[in-house]
C-alpha atoms as a PDB file:
ATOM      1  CA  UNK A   1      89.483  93.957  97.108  1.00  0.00           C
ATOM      2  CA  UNK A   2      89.377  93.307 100.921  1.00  0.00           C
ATOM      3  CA  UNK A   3      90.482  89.755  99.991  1.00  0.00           C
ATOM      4  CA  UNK A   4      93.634  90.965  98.271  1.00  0.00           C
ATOM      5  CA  UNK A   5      94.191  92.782 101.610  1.00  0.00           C
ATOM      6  CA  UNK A   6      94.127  90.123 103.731  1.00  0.00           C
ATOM      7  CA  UNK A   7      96.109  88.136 101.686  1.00  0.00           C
ATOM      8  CA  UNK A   8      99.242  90.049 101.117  1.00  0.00           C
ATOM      9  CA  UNK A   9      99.062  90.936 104.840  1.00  0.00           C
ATOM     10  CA  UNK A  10     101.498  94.006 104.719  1.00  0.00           C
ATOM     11  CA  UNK A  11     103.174  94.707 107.648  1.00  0.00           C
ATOM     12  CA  UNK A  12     104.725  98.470 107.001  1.00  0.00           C
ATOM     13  CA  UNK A  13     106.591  98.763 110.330  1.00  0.00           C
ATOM     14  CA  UNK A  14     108.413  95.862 109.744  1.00  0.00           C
ATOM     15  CA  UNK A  15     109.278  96.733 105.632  1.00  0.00           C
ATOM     16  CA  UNK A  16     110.346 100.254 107.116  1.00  0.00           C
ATOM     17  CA  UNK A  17     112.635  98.761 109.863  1.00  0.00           C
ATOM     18  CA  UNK A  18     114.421  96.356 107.424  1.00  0.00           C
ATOM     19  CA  UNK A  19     114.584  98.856 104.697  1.00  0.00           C
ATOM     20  CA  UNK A  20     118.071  99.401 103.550  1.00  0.00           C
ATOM     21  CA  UNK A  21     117.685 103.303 103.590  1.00  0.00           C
ATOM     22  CA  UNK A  22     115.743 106.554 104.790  1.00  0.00           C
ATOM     23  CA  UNK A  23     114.561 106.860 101.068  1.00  0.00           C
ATOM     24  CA  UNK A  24     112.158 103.968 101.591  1.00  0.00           C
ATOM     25  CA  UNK A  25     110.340 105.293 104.244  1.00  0.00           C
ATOM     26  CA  UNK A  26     109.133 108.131 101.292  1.00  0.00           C
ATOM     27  CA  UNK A  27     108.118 105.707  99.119  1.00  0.00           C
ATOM     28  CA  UNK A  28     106.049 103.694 101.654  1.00  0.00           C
ATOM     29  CA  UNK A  29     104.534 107.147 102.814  1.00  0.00           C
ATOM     30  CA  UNK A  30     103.909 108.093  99.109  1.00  0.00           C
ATOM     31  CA  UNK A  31     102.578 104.411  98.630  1.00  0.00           C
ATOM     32  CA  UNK A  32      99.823 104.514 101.245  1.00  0.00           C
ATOM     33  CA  UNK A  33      98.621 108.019 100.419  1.00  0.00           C
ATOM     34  CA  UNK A  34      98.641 107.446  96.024  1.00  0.00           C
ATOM     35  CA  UNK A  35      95.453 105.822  96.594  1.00  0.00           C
ATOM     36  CA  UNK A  36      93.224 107.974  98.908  1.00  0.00           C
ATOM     37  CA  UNK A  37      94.537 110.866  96.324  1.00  0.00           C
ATOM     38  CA  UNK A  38      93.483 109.196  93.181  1.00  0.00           C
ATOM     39  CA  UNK A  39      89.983 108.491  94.909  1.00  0.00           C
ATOM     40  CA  UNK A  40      89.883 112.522  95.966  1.00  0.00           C
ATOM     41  CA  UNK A  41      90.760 113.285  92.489  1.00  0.00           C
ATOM     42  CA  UNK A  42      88.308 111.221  90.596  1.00  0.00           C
ATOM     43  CA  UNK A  43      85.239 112.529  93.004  1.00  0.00           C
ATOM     44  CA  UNK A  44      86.234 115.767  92.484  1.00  0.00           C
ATOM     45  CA  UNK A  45      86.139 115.310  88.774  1.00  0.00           C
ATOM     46  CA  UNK A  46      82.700 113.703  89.094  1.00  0.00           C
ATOM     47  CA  UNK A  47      81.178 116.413  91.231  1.00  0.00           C
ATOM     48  CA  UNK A  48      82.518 118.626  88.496  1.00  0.00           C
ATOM     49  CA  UNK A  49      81.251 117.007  85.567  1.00  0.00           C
ATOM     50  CA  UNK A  50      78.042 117.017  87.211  1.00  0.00           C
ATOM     51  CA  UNK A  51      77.987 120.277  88.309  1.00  0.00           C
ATOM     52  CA  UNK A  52      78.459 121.785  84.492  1.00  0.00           C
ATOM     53  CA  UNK A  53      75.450 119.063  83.448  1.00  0.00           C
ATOM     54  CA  UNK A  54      73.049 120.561  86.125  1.00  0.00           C
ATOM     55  CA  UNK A  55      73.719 124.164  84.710  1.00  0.00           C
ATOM     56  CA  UNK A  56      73.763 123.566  81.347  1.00  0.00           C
ATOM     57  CA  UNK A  57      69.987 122.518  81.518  1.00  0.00           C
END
């Protein structure tokens, strides 16, 4: 994963500068944070799951 990383080598400030509107920006904001989400999300739902075993026994 760090790999695929390094080799796209992303440079935001530069896609946000050349971007042909405000709109964009948004995305590229949405874009970075979709990620960190779907990781809250999915420990949360783990934590959960776990939770309901524990009391269950």
């Amino acid at each position: 994963m760090i790999l695929i990383t390094i080799l796209q080598d992303i440079n935001i400030e530069d896609k946000i500068k050349n971007a042909p509107d405000s709109n964009y920006e948004i995305g590229v904001f949405i874009g970075s944070m979709l990620p960190f989400v779907i990781l809250v999300a999915i420990a949360y739902l783990i934590y959960r799951y776990n939770k309901n075993r524990i009391n269950k026994d």
